[in-house]
Protein backbone atom coordinates (compact mmCIF):
# COMPACT_ATOMS: atom_id res chain seq x y z
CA UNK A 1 15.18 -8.65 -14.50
CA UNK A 2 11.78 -7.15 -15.24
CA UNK A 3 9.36 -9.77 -15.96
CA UNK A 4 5.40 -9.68 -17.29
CA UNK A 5 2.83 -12.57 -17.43
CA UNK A 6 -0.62 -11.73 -18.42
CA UNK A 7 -3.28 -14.33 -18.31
CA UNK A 8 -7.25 -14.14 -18.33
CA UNK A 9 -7.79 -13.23 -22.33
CA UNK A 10 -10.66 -15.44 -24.41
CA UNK A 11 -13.50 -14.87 -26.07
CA UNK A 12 -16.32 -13.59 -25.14
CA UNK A 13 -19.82 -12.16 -26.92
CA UNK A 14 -20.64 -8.01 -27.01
CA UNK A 15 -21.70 -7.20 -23.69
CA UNK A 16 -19.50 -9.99 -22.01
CA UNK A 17 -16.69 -9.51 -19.05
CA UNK A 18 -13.11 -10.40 -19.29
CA UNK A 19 -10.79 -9.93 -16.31
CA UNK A 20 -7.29 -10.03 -17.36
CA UNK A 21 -4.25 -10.48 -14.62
CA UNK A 22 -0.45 -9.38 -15.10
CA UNK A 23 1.69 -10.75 -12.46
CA UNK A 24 5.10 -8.91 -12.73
CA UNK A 25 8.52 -9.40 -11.28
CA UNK A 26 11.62 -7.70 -11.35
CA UNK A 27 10.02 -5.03 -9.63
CA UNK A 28 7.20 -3.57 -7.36
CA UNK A 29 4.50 -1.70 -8.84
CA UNK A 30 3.57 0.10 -4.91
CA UNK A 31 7.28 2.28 -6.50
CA UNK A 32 6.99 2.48 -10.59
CA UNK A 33 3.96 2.76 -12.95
CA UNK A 34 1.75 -0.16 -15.03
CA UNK A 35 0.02 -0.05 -17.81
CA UNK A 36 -2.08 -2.11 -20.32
CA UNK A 37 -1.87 -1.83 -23.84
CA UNK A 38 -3.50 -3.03 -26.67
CA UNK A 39 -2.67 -3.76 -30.33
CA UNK A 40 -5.48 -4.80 -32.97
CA UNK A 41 -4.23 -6.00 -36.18
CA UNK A 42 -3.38 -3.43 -39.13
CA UNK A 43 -3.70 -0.80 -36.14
CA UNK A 44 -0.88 0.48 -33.80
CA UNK A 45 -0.51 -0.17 -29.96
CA UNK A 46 -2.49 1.78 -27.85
CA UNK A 47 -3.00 2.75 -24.30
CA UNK A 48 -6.14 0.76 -22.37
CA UNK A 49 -5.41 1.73 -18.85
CA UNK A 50 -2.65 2.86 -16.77
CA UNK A 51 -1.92 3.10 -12.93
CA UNK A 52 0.46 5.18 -11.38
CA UNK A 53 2.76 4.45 -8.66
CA UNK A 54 0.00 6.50 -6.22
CA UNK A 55 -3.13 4.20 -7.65
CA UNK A 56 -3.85 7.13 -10.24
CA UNK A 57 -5.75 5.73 -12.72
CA UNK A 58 -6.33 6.91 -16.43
CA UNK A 59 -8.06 5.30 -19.01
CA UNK A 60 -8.34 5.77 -22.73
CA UNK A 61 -11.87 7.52 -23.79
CA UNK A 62 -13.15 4.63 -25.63
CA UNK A 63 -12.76 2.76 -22.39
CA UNK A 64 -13.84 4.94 -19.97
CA UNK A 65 -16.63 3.65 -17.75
CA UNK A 66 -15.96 -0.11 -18.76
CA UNK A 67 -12.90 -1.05 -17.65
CA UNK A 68 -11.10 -0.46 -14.60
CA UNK A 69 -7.37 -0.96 -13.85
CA UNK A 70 -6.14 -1.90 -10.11
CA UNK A 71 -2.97 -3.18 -8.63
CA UNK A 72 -2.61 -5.55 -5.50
CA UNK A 73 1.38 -4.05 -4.51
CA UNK A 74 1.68 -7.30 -2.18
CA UNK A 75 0.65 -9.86 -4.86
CA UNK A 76 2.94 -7.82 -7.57
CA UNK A 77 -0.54 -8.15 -9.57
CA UNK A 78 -1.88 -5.27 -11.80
CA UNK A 79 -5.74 -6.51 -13.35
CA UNK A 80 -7.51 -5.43 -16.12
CA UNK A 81 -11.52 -5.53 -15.44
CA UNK A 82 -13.69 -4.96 -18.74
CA UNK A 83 -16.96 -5.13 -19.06
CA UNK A 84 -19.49 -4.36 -21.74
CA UNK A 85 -17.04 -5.39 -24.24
CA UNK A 86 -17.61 -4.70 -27.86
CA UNK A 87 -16.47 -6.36 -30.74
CA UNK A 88 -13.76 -3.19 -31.62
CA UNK A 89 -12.20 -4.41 -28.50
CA UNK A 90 -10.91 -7.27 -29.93
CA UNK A 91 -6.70 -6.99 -29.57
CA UNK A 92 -3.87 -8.54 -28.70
CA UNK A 93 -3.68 -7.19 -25.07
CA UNK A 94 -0.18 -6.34 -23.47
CA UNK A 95 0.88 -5.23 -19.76
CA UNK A 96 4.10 -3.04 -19.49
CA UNK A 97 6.10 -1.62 -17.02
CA UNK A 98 7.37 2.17 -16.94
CA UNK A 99 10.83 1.59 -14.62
CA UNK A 100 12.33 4.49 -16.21
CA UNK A 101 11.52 6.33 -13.63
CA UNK A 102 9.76 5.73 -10.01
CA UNK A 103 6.91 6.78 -7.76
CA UNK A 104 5.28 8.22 -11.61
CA UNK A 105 1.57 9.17 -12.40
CA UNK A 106 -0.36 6.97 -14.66
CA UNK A 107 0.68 6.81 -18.29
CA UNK A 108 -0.71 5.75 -21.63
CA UNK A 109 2.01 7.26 -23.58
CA UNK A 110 4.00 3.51 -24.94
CA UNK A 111 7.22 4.80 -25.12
CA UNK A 112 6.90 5.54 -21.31
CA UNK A 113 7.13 2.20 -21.05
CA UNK A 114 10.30 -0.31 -21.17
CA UNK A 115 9.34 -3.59 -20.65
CA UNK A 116 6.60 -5.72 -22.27
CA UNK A 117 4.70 -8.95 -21.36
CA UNK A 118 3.37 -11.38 -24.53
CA UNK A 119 -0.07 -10.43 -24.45
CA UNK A 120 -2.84 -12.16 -24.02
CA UNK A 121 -5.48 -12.36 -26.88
CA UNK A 122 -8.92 -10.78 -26.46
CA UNK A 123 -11.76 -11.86 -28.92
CA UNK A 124 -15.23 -10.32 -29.14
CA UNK A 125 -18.04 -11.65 -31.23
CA UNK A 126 -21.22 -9.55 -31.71
């Protein structure tokens, strides 16, 4: 059974650093692709930052140069470093697991993606 835990959300003023941690189970993220999502409220989920079975990376534009994605294969751990945060990136923030299909390139497409953590809740306060 595919399981997600993120931890690591907070607030945190405009400029500030967050570094949020998904530790996963259920399967190994060295074989099948992670992602983190993000859902502010009114608006619909979007990609943040995948990683692809091969460490690809790809990041969503408004995120580009600020955060960074990175997986640690023998600590099943996939971590979400952002910095220079801004108040817009205030979300509910959610890691997911693509294990439709393995060894896949990085992904922020959501319905590539089958299994959800609970999110952990990002606030940022100009």
């Amino acid at each position: 059974q595919v399981q997600l835990a993120e931890s690591g959300g907070g607030s945190v003023q405009a400029g500030g650093s967050l570094r949020l941690s998904c530790v996963v189970s259920g399967y190994t993220v060295s074989t099948y692709c992670t992602g983190w999502f993000r859902q502010a409220p009114g608006k619909e989920r979007e990609g943040v930052a995948g990683i692809g079975s091969d460490g690809s990376t790809r990041y969503a534009d408004s995120v580009k140069g600020r955060f960074t994605i990175s997986k640690d294969n023998a600590k099943a751990t996939v971590t979400l470093q952002m910095d220079s945060l801004k108040p817009e990136d205030t979300a509910l923030y959610y890691c997911a697991a693509s294990t439709f299909d393995p060894w896949c390139g990085a992904s922020l497409d959501k319905y590539s993606y089958a299994n959800w953590g609970q999110g952990t809740r990002v606030t940022v306060s100009s």
